[in-house]
Protein backbone atom coordinates (compact mmCIF):
# COMPACT_ATOMS: atom_id res chain seq x y z
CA UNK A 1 0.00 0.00 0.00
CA UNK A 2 1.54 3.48 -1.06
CA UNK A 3 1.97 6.09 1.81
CA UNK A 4 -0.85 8.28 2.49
CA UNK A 5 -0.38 11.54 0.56
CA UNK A 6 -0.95 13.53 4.37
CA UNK A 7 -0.60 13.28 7.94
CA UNK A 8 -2.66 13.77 11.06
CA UNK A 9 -1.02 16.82 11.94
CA UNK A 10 -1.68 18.52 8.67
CA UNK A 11 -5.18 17.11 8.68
CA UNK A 12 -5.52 19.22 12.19
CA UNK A 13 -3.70 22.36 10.99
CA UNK A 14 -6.73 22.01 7.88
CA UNK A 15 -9.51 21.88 10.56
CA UNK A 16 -7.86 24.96 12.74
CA UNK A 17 -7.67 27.35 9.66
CA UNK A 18 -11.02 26.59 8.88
CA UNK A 19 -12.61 26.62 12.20
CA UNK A 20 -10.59 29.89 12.97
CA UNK A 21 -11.00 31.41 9.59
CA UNK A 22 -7.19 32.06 9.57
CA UNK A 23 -3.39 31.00 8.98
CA UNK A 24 -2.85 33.32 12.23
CA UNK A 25 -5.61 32.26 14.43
CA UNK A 26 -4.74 28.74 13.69
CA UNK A 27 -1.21 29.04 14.70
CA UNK A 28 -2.35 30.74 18.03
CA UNK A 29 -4.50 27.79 18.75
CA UNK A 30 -2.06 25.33 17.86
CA UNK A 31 0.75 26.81 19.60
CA UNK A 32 2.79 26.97 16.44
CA UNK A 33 4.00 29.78 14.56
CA UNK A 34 2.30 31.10 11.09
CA UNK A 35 4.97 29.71 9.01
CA UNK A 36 4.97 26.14 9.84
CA UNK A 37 1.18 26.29 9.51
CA UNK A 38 1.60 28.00 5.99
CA UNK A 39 4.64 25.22 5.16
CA UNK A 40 2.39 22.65 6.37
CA UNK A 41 -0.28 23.81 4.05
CA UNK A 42 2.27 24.08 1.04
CA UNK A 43 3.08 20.51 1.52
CA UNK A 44 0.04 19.22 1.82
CA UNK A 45 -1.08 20.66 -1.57
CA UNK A 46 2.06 19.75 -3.23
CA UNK A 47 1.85 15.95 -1.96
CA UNK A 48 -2.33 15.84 -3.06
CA UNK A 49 -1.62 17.86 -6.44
CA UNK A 50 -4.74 20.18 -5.71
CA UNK A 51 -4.84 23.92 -4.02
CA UNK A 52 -6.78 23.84 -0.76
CA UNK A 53 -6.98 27.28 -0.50
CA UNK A 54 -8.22 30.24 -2.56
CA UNK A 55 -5.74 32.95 -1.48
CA UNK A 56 -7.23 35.71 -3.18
CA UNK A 57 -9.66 36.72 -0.15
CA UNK A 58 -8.75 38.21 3.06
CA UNK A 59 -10.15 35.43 4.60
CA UNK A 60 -8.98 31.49 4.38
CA UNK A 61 -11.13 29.72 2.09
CA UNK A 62 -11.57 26.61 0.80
CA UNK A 63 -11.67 25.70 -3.37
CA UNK A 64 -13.82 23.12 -3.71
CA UNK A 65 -10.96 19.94 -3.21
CA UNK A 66 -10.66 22.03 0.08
CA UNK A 67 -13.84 21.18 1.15
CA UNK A 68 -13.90 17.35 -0.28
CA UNK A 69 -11.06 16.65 2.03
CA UNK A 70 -12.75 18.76 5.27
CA UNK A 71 -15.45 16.34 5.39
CA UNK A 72 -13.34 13.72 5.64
CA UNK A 73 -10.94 15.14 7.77
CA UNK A 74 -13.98 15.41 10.13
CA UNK A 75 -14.09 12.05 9.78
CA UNK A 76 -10.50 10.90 10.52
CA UNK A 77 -9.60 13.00 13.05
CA UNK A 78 -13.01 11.74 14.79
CA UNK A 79 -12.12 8.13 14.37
CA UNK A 80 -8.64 8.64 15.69
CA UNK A 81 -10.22 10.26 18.74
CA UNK A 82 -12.67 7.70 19.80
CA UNK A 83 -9.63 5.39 19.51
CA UNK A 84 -7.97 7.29 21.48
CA UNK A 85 -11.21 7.19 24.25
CA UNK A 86 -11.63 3.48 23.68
CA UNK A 87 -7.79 2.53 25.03
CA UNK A 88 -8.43 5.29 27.74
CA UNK A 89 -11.58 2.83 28.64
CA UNK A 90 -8.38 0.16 29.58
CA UNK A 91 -8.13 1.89 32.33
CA UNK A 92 -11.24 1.95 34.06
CA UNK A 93 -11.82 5.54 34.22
CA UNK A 94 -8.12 6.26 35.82
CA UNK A 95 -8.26 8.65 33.11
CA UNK A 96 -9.26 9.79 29.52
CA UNK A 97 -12.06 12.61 28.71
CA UNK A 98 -15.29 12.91 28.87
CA UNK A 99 -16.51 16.00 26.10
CA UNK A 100 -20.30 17.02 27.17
CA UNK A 101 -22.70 19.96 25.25
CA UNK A 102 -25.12 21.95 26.36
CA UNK A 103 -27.70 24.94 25.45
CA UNK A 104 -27.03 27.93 27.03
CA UNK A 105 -29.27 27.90 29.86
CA UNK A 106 -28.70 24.43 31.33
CA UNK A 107 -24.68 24.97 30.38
CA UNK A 108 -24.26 27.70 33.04
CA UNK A 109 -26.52 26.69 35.33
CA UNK A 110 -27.35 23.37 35.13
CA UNK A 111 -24.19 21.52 33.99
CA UNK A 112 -21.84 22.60 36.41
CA UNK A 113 -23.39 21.18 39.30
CA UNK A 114 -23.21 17.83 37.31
CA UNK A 115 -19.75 17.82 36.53
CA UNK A 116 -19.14 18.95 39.95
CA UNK A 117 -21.01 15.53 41.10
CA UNK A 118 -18.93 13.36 38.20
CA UNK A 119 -15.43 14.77 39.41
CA UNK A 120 -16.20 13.56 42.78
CA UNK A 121 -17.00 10.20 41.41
CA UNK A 122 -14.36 10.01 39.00
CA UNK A 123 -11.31 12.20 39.90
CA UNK A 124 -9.32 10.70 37.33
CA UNK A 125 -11.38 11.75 34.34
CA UNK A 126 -11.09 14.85 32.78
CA UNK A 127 -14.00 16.65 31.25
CA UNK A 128 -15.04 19.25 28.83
CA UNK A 129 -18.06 21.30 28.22
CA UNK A 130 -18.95 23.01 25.53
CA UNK A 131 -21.72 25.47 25.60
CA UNK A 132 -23.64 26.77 22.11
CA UNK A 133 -26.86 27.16 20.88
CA UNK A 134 -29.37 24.28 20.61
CA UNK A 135 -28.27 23.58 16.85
CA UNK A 136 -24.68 24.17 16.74
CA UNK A 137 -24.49 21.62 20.06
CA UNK A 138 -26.38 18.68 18.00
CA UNK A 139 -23.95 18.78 15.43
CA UNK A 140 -21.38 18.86 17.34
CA UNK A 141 -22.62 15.70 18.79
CA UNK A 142 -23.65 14.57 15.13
CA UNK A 143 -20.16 14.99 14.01
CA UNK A 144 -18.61 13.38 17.18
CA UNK A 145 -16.88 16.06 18.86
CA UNK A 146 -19.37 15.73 21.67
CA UNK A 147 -19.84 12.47 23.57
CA UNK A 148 -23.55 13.36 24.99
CA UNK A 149 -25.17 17.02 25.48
CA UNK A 150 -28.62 18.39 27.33
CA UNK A 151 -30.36 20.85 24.82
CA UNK A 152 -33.44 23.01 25.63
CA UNK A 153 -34.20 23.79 22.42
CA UNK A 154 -35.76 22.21 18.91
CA UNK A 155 -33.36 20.58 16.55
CA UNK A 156 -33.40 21.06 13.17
CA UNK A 157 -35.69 17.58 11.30
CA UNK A 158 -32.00 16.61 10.05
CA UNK A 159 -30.92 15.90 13.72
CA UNK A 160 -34.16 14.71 14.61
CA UNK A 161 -33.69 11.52 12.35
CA UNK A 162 -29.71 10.83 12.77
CA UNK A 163 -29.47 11.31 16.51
CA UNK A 164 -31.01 9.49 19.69
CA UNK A 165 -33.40 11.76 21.74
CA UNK A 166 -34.44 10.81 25.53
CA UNK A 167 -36.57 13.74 27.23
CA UNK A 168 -34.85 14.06 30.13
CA UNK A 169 -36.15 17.07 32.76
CA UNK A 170 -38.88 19.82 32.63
CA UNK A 171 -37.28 23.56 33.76
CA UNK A 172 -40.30 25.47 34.71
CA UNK A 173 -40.16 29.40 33.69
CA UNK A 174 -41.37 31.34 36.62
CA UNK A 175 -42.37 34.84 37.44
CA UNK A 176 -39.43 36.80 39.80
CA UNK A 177 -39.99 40.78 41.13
CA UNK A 178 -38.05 42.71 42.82
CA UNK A 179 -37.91 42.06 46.90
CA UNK A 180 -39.35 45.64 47.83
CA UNK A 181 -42.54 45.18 45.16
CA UNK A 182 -45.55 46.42 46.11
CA UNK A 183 -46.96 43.00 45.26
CA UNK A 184 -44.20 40.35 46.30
CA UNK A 185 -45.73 40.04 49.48
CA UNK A 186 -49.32 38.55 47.84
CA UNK A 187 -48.03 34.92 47.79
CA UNK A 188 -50.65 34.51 44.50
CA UNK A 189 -51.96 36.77 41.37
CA UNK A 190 -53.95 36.31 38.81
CA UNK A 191 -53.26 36.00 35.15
CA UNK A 192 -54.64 39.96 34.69
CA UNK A 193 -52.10 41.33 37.81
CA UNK A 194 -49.22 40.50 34.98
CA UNK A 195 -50.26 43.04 33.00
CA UNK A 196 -49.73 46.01 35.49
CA UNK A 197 -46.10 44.82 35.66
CA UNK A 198 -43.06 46.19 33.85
CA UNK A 199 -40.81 43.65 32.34
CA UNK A 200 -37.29 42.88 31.60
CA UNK A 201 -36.50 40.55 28.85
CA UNK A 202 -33.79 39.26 26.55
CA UNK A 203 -33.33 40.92 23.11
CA UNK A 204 -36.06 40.24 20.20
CA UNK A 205 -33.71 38.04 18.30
CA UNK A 206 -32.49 35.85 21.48
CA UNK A 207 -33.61 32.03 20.73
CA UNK A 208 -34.44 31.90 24.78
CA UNK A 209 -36.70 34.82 24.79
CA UNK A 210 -38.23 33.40 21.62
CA UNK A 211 -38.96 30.22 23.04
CA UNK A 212 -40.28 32.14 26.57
CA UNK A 213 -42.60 33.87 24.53
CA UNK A 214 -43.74 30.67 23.03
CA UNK A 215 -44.35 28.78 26.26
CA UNK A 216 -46.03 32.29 27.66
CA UNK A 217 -48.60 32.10 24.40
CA UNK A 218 -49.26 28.85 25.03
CA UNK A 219 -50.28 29.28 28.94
CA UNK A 220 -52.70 31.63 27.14
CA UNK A 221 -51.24 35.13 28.21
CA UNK A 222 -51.41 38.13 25.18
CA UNK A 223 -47.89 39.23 24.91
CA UNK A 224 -48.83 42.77 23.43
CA UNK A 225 -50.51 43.39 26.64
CA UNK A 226 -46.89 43.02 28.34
CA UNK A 227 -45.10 46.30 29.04
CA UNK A 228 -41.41 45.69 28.36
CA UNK A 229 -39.84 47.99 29.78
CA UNK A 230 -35.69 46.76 28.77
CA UNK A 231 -34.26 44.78 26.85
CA UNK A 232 -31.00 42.81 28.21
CA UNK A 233 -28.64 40.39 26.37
CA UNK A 234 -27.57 37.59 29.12
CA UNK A 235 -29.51 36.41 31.80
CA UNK A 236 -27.79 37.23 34.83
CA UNK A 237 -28.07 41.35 33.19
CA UNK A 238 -32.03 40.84 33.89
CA UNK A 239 -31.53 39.05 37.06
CA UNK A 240 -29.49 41.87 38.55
CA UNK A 241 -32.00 44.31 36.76
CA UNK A 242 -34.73 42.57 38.51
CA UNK A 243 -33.19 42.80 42.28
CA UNK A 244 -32.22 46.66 41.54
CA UNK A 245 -36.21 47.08 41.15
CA UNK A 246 -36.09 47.76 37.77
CA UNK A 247 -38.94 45.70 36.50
CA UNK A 248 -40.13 42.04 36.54
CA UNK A 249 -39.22 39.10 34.35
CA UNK A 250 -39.69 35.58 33.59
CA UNK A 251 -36.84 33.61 33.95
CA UNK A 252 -35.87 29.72 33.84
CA UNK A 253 -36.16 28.53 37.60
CA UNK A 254 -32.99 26.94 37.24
CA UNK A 255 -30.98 29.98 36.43
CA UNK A 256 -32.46 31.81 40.18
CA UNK A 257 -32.16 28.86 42.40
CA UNK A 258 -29.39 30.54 44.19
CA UNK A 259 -31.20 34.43 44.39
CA UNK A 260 -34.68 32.43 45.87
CA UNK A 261 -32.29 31.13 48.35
CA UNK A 262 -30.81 33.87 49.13
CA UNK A 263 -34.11 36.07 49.55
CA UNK A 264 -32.86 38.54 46.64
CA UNK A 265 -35.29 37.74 44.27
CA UNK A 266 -39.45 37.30 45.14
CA UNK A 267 -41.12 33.77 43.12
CA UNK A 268 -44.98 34.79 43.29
CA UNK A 269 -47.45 31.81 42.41
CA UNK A 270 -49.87 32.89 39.36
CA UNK A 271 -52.98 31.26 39.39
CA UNK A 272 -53.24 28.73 36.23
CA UNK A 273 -50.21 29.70 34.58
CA UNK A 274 -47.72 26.80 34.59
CA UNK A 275 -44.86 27.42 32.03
CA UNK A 276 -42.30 24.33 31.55
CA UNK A 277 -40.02 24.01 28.67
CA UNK A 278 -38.46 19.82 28.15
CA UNK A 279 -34.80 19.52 28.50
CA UNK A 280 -33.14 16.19 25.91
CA UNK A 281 -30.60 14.19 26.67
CA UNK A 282 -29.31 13.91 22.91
CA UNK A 283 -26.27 11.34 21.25
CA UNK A 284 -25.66 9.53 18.76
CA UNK A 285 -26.55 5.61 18.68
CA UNK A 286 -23.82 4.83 16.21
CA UNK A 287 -20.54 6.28 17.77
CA UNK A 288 -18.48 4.82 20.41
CA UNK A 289 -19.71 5.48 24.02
CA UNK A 290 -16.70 5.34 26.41
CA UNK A 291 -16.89 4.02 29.64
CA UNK A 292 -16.90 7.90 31.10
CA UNK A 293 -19.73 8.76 29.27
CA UNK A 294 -21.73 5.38 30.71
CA UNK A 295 -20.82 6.37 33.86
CA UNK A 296 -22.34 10.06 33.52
CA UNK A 297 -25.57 8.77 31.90
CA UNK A 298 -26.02 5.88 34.82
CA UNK A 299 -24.43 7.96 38.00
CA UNK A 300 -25.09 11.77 37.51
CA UNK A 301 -28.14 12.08 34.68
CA UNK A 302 -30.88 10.78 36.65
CA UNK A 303 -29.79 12.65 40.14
CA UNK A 304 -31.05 15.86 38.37
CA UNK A 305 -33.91 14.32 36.35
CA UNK A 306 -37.57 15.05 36.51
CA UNK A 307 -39.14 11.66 38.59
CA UNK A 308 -41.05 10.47 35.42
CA UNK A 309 -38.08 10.73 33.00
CA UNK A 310 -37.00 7.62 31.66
CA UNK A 311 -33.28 7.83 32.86
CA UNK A 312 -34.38 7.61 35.97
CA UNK A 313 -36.70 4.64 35.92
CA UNK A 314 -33.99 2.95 33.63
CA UNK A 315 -31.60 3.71 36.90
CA UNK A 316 -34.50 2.19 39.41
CA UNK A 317 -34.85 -0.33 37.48
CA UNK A 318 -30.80 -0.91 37.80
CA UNK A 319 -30.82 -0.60 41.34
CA UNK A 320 -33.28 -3.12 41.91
CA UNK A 321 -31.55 -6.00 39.52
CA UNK A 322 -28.57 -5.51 41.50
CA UNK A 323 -30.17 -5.65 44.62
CA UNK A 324 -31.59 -9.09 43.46
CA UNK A 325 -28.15 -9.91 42.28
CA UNK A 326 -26.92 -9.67 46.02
């Protein structure tokens, strides 16, 4: 068999330039300087007989044998990773790395507290989180970058039909005001009270106020009625906001479990409006699943999910064969 016409560290340089959009970036990230990455390049083309790059832009792109030989340097440099993972498994989890996804919400609020509960377990195992929107996360996990991830929101029909969805948790969206509110102290209001409020909300185009507004339609409240009084671009912008007196808000109960706590933010009850949103578990049935990542779906999933989801029946269900077994 000849010799392959490249090598995995060229195939890796390729992926860098692309995924920083530069010969400069990708040296950065590589720790390398711009010339070997440029070299690299030049011998890569030379070897395959094609150019890779169009260098008449500002920016690095591809020619079309450029992107032919992306897609499958997806592929290789994916294979040689889950290699990697599978002679890590050897081991026992007394090492290797566990790579897990997330939507923004449940990424800075949710996650943490898992991997928190996983290091304890396994001290030995490094992990990595990755935090994007719903869509860039499942193909991240389509494309096997991402051993398992917890999205909140829809994924594109594509996704739908390649990877495996569980629901996993419900994160109810709940109304917080400002300690000192005239009306924090009524522990319920109705529907109609909301309308006397002002709010504080995410930007327009944010896909988590989108999908608030949704859910709010849906529990049968008329948005236009709403007085929005600011528009923020992170949650923990309207939280503070919020606590300053600035207005009300609806926010993910997930993302104030710590100000409830802590008496700096006010959780009235609002008769017959009950917002939830469904978290996913999401991966992909045909790609290796290391030992770490069996151990984070068995010992940390169903500690934080909902008492009807299925990953944590599955885990009853566990608990009691093994029980039998002893």
């Amino acid at each position: 068999m000849a010799d392959l016409p490249f090598t995995l560290d060229q195939l890796r340089i390729l992926r860098a330039i692309v995924n920083e959009g530069s010969f400069k970036k990708a040296a950065d990230t590589l720790y390398v300087t711009q010339p070997a990455v440029s070299l690299q390049i030049q011998n890569l083309e030379k070897q395959l007989e094609v150019s890779i790059f169009d260098r008449g832009g500002r920016k690095a792109q591809l020619t079309e044998a450029g992107e032919l030989l992306l897609s499958y340097c997806e592929q290789i440099l994916t294979q040689c990773q889950e290699a990697c993972r599978a002679l890590d498994d050897l081991n026992e989890l007394k090492g290797g790395t566990l790579v897990i996804g997330a939507s923004q919400t449940t990424g800075t609020y949710l996650m943490p507290k898992m991997i928190g509960l996983f290091r304890q377990k396994f001290p030995d195992v490094s992990v990595q989180l990755q935090v994007h929107s719903t869509r860039r996360t499942g193909w991240s996990v389509a494309n096997g970058q991402v051993d398992l991830a917890i999205i909140g929101g829809e994924l594109p029909s594509e996704l739908q039909e390649l990877l495996q969805i569980i629901p996993y948790s419900t994160d109810e969206i709940v109304l917080v005001l400002p300690v000192k509110h005239p009306l924090s102290r009524i522990p319920e209001l109705n529907k109609d009270d909301l309308y006397r409020f002002g709010f504080v909300t995410l930007d327009f185009q944010s896909t988590t106020r989108k999908m608030v507004d949704h859910l709010l339609v849906r529990s049968g409240l008329d948005l236009q009625r709403l007085k929005i009084e600011m528009e923020l671009n992170s949650l923990e912008a309207i939280k503070n906001a919020v606590q300053s007196g600035l207005g009300a808000a609806f926010l993910p109960l997930v993302s104030i479990e710590r100000e409830l706590n802590g008496g700096t933010l006010v959780r009235p009850v609002v008769v017959d409006l009950k917002v939830h949103r469904q978290l996913k578990l999401i991966s992909h049935p045909a790609r290796y699943c290391s030992r770490a990542s069996e151990a984070f779906r068995k010992d940390i999933l169903p500690v934080f999910a909902s008492p009807d989801s299925p990953l944590r029946r599955l885990n009853r269900s566990l608990l009691e064969e093994n029980k039998h077994k002893d």
